[in-house]
N, C-alpha and C. Protein backbone atom coordinates (compact mmCIF):
# COMPACT_ATOMS: atom_id res chain seq x y z
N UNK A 1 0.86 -1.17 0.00
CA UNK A 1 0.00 0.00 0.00
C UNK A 1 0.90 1.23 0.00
N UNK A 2 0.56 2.22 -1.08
CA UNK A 2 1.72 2.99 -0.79
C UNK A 2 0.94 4.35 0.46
N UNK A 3 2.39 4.91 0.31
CA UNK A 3 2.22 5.97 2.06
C UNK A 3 0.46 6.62 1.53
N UNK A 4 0.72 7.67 0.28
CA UNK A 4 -0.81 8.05 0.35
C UNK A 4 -2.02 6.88 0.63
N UNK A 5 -2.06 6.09 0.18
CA UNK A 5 -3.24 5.04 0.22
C UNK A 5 -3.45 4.87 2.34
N UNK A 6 -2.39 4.53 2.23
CA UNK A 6 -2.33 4.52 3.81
C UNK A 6 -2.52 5.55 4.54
N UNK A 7 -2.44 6.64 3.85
CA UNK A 7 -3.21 7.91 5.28
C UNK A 7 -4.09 7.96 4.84
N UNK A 8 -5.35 7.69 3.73
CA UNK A 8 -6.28 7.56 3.29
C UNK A 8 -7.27 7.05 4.05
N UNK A 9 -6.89 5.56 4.04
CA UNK A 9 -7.25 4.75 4.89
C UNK A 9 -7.17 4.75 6.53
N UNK A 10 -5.89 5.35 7.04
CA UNK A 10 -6.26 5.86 8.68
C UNK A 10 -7.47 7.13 8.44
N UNK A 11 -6.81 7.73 7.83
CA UNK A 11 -8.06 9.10 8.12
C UNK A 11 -9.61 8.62 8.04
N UNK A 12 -9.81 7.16 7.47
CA UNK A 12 -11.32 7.12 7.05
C UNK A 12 -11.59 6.36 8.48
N UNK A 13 -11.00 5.77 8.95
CA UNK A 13 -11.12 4.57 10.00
C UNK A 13 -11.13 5.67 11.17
N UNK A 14 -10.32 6.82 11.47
CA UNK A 14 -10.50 7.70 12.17
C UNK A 14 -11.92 8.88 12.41
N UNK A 15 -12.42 9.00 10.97
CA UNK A 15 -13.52 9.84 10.86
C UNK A 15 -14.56 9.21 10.98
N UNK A 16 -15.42 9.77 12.57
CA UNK A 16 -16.81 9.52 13.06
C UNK A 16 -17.24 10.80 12.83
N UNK A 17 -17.43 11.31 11.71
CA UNK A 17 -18.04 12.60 11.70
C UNK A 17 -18.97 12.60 10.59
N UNK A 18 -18.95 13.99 9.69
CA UNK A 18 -19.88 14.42 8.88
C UNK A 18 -19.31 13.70 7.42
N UNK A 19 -18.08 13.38 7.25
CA UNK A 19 -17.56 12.66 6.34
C UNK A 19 -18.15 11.75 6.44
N UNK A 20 -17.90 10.46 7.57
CA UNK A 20 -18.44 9.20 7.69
C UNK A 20 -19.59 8.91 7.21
N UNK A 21 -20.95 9.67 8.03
CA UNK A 21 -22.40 9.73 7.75
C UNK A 21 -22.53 10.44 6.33
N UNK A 22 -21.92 10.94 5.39
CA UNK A 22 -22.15 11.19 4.42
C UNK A 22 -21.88 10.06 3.16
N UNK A 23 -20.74 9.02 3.55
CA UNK A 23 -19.90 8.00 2.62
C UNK A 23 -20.80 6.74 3.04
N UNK A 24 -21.63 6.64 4.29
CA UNK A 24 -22.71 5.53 4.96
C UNK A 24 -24.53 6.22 3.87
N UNK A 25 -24.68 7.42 4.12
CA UNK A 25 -25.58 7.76 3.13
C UNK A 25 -25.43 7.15 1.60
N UNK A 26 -24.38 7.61 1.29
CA UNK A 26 -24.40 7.08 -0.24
C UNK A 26 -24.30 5.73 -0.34
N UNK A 27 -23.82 5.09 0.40
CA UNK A 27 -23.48 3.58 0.18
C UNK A 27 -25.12 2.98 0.91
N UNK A 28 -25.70 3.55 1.41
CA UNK A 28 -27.35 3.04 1.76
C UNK A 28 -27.39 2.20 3.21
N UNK A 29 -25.70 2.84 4.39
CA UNK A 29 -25.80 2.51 5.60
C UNK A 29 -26.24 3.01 6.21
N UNK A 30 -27.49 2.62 7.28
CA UNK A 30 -28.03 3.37 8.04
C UNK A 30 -27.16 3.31 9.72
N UNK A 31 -26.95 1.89 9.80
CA UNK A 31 -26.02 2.47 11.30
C UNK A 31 -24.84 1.67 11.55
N UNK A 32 -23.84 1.96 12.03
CA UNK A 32 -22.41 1.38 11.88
C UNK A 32 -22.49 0.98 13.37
N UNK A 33 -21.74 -0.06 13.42
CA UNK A 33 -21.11 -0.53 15.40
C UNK A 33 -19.75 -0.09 15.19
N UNK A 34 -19.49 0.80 15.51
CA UNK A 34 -17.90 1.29 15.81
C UNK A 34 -16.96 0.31 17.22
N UNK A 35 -16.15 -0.25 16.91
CA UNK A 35 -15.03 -0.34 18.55
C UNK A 35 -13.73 -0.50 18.07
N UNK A 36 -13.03 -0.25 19.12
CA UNK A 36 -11.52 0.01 19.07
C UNK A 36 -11.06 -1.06 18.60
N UNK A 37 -10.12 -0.32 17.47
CA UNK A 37 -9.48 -1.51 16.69
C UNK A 37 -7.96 -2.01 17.42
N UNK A 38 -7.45 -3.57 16.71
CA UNK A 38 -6.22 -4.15 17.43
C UNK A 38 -5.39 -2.99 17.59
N UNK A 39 -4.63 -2.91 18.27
CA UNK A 39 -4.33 -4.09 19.10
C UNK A 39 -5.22 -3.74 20.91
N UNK A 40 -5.82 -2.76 20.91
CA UNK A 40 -6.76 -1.98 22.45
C UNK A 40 -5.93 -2.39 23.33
N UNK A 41 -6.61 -3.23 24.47
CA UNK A 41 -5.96 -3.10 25.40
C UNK A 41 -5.57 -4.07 25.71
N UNK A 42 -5.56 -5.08 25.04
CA UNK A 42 -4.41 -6.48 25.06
C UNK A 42 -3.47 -6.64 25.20
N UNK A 43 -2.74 -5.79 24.71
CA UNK A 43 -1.54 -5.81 24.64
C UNK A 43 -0.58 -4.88 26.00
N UNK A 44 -1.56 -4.64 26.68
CA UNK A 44 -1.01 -3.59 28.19
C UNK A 44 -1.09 -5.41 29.16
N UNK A 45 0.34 -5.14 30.16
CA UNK A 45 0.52 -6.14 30.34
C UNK A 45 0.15 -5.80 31.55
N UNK A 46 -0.14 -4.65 32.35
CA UNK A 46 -0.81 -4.45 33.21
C UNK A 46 -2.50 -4.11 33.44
N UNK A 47 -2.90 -5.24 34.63
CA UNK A 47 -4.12 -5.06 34.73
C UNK A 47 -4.80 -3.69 35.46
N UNK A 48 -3.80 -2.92 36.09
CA UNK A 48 -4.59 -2.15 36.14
C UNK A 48 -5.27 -1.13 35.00
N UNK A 49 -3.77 -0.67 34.32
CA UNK A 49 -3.80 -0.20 33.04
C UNK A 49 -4.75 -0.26 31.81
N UNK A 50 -4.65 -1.76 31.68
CA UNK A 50 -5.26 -1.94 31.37
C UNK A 50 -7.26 -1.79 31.39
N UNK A 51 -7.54 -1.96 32.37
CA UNK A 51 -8.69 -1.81 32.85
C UNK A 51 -9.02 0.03 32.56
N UNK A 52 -7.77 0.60 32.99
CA UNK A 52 -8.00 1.88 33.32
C UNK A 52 -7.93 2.58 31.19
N UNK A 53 -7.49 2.18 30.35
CA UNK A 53 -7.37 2.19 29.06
C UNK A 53 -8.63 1.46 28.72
N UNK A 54 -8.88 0.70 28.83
CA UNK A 54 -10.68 0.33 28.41
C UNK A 54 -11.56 1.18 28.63
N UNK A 55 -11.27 1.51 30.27
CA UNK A 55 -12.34 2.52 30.85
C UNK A 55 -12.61 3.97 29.62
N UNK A 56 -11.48 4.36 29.46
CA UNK A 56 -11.17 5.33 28.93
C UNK A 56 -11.79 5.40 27.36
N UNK A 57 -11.19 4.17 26.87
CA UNK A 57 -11.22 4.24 25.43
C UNK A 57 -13.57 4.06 25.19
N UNK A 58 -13.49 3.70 26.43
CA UNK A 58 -15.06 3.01 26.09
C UNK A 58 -15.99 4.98 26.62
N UNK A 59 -15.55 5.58 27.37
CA UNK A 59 -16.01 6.67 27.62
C UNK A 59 -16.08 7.64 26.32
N UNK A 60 -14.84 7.22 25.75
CA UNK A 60 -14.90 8.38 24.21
C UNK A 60 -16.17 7.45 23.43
N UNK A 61 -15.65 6.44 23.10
CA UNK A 61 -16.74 5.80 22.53
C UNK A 61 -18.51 6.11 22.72
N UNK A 62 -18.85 6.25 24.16
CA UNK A 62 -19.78 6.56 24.78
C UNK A 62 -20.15 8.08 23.65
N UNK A 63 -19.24 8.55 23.99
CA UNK A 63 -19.44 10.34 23.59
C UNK A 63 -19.61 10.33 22.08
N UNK A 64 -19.23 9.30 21.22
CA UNK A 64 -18.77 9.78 19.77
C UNK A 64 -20.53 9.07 19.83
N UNK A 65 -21.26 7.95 20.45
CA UNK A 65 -22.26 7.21 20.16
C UNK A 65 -23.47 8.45 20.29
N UNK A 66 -23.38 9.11 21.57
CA UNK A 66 -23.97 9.72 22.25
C UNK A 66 -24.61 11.42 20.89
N UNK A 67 -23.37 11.74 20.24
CA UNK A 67 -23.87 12.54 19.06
C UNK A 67 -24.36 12.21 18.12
N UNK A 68 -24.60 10.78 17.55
CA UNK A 68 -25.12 10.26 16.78
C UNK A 68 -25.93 8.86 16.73
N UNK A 69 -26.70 9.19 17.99
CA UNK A 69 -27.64 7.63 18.24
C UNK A 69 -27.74 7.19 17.18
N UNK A 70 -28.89 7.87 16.35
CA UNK A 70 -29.37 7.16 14.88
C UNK A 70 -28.56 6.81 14.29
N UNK A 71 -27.46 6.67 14.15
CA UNK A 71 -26.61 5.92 13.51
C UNK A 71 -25.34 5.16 13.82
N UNK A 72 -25.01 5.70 14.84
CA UNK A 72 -23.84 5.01 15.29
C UNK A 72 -23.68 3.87 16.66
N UNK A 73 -23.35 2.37 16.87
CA UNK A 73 -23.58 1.88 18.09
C UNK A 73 -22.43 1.36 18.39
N UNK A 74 -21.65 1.02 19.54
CA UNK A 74 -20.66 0.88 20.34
C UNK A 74 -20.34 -0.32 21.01
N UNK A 75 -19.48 -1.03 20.17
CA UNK A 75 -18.78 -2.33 20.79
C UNK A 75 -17.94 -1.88 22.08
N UNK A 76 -18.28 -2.03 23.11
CA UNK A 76 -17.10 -1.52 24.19
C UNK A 76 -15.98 -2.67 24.32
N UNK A 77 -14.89 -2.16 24.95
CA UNK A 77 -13.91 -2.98 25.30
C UNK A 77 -14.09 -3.84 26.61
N UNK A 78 -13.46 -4.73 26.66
CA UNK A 78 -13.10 -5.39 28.17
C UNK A 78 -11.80 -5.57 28.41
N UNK A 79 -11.04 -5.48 29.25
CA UNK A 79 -9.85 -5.79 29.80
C UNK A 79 -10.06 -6.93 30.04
N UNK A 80 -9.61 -8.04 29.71
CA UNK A 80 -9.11 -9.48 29.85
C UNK A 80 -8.05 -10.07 30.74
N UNK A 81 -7.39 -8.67 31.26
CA UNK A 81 -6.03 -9.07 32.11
C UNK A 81 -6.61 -9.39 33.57
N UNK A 82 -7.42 -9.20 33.96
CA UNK A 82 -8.18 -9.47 35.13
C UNK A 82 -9.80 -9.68 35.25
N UNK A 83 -9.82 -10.80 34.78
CA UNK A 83 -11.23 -11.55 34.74
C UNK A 83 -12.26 -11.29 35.40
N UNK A 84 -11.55 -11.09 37.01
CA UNK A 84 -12.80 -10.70 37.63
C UNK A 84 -13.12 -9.34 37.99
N UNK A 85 -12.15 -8.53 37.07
CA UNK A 85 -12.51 -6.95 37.14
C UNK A 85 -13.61 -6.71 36.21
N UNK A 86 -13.99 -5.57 35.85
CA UNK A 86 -14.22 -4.85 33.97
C UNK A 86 -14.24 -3.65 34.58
N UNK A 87 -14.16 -2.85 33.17
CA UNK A 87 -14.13 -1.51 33.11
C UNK A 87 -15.74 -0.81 33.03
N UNK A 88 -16.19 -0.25 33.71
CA UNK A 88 -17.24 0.13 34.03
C UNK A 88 -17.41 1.48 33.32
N UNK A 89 -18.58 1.79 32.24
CA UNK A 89 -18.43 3.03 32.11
C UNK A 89 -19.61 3.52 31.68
N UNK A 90 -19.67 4.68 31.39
CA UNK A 90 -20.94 5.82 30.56
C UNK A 90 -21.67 4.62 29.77
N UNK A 91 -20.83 3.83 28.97
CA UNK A 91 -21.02 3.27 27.29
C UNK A 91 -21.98 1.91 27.69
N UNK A 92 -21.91 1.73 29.04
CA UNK A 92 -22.53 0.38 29.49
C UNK A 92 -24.39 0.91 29.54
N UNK A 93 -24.77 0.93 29.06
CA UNK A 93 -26.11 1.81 28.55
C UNK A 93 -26.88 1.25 27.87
């Protein structure tokens, strides 16, 4: 893939905005499940961190869902490094 193709492609995977809902219009999507792509929080070898990076990443999530009910819904994360924790947040809704 060359470099342009590749910022192409982050910038689209990045844009939850008026771009997105406009490229989901034309293509005849009415609602997307957005969640954090590999590697999240797997790869934090700490559980607290971890937990505390889910928490986090699932709160933005919450917020990006939260401007666009009608269309947008939210895979949240779990921290896996401690089973009998989870990350508790806004997004749990």
């Amino acid at each position: 893939m060359s470099p342009a193709a590749r910022r192409r492609v982050l910038a689209s995977l990045l844009d939850v905005s008026e771009e997105r809902l406009a490229a989901m219009d034309r293509h005849g999507i009415e609602i997307a499940v957005l969640s954090l792509a590999a590697e999240g929080v797997q790869a934090e070898s700490s559980p607290a961190r971890a937990i505390a990076q889910a928490a986090g990443a699932n709160e933005a999530l919450a917020e990006i869902v939260d401007r666009h009910r009608e269309r947008f819904a939210g895979l949240a994360v779990v921290a896996l490094q401690d089973p009998r924790r989870r990350s508790r947040s806004s997004s749990e809704r």
